[in-house]
C-alpha atoms as a PDB file:
ATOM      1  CA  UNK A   1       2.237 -14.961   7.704  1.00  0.00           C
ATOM      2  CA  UNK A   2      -0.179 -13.313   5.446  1.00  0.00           C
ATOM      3  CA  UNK A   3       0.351 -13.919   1.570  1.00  0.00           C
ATOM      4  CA  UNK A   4      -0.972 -11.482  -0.757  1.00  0.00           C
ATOM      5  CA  UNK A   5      -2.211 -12.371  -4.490  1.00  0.00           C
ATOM      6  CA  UNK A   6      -1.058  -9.748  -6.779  1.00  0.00           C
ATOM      7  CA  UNK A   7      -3.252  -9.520  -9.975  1.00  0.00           C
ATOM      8  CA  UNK A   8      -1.547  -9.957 -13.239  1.00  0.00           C
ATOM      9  CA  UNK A   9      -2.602  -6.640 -15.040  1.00  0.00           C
ATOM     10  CA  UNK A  10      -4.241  -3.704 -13.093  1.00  0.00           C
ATOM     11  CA  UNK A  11      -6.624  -0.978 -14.422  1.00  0.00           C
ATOM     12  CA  UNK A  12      -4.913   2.548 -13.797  1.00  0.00           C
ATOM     13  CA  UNK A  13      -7.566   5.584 -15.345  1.00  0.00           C
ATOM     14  CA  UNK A  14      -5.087   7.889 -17.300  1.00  0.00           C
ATOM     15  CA  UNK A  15      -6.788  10.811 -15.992  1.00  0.00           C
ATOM     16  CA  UNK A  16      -5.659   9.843 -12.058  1.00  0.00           C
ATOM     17  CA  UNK A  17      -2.218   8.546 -13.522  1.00  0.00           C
ATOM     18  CA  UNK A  18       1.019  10.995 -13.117  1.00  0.00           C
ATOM     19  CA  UNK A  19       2.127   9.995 -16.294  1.00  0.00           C
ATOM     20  CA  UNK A  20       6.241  10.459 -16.436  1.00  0.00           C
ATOM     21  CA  UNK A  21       7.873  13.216 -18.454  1.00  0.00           C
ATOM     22  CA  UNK A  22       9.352  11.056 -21.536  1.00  0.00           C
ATOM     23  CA  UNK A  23       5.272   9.592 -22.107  1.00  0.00           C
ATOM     24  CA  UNK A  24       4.350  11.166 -25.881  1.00  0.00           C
ATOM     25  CA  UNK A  25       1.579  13.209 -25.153  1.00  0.00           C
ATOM     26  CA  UNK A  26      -0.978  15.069 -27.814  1.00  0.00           C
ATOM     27  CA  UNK A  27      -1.390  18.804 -27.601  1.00  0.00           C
ATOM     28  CA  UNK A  28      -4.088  18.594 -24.616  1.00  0.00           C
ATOM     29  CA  UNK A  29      -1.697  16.339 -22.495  1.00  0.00           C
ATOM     30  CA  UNK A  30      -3.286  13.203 -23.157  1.00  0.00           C
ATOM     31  CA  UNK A  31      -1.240  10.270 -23.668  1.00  0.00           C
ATOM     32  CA  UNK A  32      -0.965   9.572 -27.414  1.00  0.00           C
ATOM     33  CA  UNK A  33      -2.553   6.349 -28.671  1.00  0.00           C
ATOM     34  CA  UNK A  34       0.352   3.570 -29.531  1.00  0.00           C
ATOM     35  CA  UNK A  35      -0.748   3.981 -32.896  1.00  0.00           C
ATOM     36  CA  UNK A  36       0.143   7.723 -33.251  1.00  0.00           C
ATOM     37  CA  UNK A  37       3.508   6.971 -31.909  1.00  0.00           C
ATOM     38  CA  UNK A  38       7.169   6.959 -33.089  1.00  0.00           C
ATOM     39  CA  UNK A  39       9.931   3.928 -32.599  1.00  0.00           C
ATOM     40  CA  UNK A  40      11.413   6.140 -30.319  1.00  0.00           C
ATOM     41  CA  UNK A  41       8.637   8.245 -28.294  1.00  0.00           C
ATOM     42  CA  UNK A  42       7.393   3.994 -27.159  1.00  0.00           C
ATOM     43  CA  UNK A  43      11.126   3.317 -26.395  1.00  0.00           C
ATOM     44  CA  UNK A  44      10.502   6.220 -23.859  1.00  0.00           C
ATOM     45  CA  UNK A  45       7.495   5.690 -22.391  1.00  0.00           C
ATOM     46  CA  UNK A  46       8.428   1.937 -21.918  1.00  0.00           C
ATOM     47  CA  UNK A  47      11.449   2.967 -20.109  1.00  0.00           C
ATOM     48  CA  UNK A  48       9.521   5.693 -18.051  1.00  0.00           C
ATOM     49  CA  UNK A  49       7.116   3.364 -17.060  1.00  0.00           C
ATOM     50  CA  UNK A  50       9.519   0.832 -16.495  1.00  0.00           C
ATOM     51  CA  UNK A  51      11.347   2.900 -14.224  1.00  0.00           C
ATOM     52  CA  UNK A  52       7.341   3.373 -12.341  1.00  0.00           C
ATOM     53  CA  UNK A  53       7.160   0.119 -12.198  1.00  0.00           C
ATOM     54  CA  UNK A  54      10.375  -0.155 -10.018  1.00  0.00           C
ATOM     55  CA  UNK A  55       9.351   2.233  -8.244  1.00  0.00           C
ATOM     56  CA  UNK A  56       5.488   1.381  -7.049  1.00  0.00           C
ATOM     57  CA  UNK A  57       7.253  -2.299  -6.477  1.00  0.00           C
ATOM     58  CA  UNK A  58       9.287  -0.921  -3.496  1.00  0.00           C
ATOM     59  CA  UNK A  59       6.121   0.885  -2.218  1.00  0.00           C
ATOM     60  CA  UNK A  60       4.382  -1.930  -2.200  1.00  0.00           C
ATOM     61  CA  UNK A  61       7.232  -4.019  -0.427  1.00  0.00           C
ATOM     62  CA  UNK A  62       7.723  -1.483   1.874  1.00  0.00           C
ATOM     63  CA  UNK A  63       4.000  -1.005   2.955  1.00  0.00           C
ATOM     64  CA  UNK A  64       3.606  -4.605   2.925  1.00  0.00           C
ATOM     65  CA  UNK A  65       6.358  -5.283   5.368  1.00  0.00           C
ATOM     66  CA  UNK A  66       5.043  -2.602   7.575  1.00  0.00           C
ATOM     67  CA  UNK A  67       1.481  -4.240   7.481  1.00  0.00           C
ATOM     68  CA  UNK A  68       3.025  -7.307   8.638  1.00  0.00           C
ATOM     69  CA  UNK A  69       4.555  -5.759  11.532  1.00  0.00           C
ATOM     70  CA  UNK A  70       1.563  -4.068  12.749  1.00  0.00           C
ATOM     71  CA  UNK A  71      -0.131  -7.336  12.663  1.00  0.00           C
ATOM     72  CA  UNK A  72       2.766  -8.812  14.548  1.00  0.00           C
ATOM     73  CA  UNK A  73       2.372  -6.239  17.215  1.00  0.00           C
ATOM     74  CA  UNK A  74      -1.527  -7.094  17.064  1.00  0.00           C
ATOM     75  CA  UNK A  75      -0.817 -10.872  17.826  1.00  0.00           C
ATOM     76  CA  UNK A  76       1.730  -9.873  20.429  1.00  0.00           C
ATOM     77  CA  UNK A  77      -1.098  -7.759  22.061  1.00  0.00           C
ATOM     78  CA  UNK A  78      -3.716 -10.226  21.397  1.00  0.00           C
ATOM     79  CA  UNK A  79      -1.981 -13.169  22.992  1.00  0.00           C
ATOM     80  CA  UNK A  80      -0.384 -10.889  26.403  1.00  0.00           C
ATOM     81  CA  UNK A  81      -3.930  -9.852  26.499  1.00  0.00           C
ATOM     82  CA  UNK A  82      -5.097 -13.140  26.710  1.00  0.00           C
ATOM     83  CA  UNK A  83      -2.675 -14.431  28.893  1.00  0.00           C
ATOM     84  CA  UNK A  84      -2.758 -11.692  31.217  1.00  0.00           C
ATOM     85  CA  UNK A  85      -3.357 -13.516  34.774  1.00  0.00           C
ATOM     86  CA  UNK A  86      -0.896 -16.412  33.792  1.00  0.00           C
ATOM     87  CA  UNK A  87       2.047 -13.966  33.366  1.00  0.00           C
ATOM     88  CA  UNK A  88       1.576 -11.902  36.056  1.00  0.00           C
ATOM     89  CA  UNK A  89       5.521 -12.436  36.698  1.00  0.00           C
ATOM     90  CA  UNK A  90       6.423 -10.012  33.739  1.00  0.00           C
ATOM     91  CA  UNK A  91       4.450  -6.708  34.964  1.00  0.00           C
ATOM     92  CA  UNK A  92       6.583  -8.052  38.790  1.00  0.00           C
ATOM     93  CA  UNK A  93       9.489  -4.573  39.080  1.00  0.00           C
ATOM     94  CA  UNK A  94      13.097  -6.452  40.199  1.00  0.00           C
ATOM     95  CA  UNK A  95      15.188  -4.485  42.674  1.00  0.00           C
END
C-alpha cells in the first residue's frame, strides 16, 4: 500500500480560499490582518477554520481510500491480465 507524505503547513492564496462566515473581514471582504483583530473576531476564525480543517481531513481520507481502491482494481487487472492463459479455468461457464 501506497503511503502519502502530508506537508506540515500548506500555502492556500486567500483570493481562491472560501473563507467561512465567522472570518473578520475589512470592508472589501478581505480577511483582516491578525493585527487589526479583536480577542474575539480570532476566537472565531480559529474555530471556523478549525471546523475546515475537519472537514478537508475527511475529503482527503475519503479520496485517498478511493485512490487506493482504484489501484487495487488496477493490480487485480494487471495480474488476471498477465495470467490470462494460466487461468483459463475461471472464464470455463459450469452447468
Amino acid at each position: 500500500m501506497p503511503t502519502y507524505e502530508i506537508p506540515d503547513m500548506v500555502t492556500v492564496e486567500l483570493a481562491r480560499l472560501e473563507l467561512p462566515q465567522d472570518v473578520p473581514v475589512d470592508a472589501e471582504f478581505t480577511e483582516k490582518p491578525l493585527a487589526d483583530c479583536s480577542k474575539r473576531e480570532v476566537e472565531m476564525a480559529l474555530r471556523a477554520f478549525t471546523g475546515l480543517v475537519r472537514h478537508s481531513q475527511n475529503d482527503l481520507e475519503a479520496s485517498i481510500a478511493r485512490h487506493i481502491e482504484i489501484r487495487r482494481r488496477v493490480a487485480h487487472l494487471q495480474a488476471y491480465r498477465a495470467n490470462f492463459d494460466d487461468i483459463s479455468w475461471v472464464r470455463e461457464t459450469r452447468d
